[in-house]
Protein backbone atom coordinates (compact mmCIF):
# COMPACT_ATOMS: atom_id res chain seq x y z
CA UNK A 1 -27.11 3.87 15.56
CA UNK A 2 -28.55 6.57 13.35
CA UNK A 3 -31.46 5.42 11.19
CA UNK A 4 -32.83 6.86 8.06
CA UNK A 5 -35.98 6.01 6.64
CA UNK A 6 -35.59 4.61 2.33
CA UNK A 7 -37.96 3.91 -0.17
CA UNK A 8 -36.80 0.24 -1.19
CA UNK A 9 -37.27 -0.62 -5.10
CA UNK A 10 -40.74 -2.37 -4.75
CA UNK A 11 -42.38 0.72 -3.21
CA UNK A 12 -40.98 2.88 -5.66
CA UNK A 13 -43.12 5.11 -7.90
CA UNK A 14 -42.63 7.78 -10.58
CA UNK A 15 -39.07 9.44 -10.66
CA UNK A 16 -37.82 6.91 -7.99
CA UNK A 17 -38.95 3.60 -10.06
CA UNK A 18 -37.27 5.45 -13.17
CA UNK A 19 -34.39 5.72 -11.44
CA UNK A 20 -33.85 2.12 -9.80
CA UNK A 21 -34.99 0.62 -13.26
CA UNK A 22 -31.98 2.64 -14.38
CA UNK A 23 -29.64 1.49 -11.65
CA UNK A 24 -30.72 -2.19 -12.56
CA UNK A 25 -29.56 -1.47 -16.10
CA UNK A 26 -26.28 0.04 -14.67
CA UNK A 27 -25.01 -2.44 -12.35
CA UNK A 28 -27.67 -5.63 -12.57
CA UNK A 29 -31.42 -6.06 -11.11
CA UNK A 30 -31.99 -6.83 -7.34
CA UNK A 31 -28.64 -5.14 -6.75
CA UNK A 32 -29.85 -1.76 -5.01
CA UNK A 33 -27.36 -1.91 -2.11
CA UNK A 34 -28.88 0.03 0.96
CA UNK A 35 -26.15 3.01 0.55
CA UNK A 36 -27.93 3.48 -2.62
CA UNK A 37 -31.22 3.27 -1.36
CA UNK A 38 -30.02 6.52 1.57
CA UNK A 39 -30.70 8.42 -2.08
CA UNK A 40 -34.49 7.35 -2.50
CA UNK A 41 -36.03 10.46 -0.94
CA UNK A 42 -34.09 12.26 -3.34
CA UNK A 43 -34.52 10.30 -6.83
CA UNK A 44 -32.67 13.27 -8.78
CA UNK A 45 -29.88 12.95 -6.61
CA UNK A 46 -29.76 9.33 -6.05
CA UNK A 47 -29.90 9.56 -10.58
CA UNK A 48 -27.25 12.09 -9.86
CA UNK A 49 -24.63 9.86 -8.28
CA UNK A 50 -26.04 6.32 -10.49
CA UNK A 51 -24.65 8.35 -13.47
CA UNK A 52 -21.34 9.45 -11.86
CA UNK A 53 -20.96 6.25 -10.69
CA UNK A 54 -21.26 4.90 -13.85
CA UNK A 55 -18.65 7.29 -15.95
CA UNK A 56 -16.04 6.46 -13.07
CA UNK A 57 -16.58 2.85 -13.05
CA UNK A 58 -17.36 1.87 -16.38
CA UNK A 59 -16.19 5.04 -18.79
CA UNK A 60 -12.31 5.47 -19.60
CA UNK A 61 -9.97 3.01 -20.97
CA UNK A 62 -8.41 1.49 -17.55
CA UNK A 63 -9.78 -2.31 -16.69
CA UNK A 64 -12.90 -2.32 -14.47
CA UNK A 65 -10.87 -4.66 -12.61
CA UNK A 66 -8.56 -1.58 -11.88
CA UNK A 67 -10.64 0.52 -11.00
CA UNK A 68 -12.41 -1.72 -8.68
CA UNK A 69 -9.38 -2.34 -6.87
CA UNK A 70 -8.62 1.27 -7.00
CA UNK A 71 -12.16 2.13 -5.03
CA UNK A 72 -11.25 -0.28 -2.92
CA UNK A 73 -8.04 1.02 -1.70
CA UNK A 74 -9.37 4.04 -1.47
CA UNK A 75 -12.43 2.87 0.78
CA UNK A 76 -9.70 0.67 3.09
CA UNK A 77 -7.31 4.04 3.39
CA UNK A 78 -10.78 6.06 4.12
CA UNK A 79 -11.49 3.73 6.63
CA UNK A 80 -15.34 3.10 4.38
CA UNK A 81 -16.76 -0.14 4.72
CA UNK A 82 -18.38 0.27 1.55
């Protein structure tokens, strides 16, 4: 198995701690899931795809609870385990 180094939240500095402070306001603290944290060499992109994230999950006028069934249906068809 393939394995990719991450910066976890409490090593975080500068951009990066910006960034996971944000995703803690986004989706709750302590809840950085590891196929967020493949993002942390990268803090503009991981900021990037928080934000897009966001919009598609919590922008829009369909239920959250519709949409998170929707991702994961998609994620079961894809064959994603996240």
């Amino acid at each position: 198995m393939a394995y990719i180094a991450v910066i976890p939240p409490r090593r975080a500095d500068g951009e990066l701690a910006d960034t996971y402070r944000y995703l803690g306001e986004v989706v709750g603290r302590g809840l950085a899931a590891r196929i967020i944290q493949l993002f942390s060499l990268r803090a503009g992109s991981m900021r990037r795809m928080v934000r897009t994230w966001e919009a598609v999950m919590w922008g829009g006028s369909e239920p959250r609870a519709t949409r998170e069934l929707t991702a994961a249906m998609v994620s079961r068809v894809n064959d994603c385990h996240y």
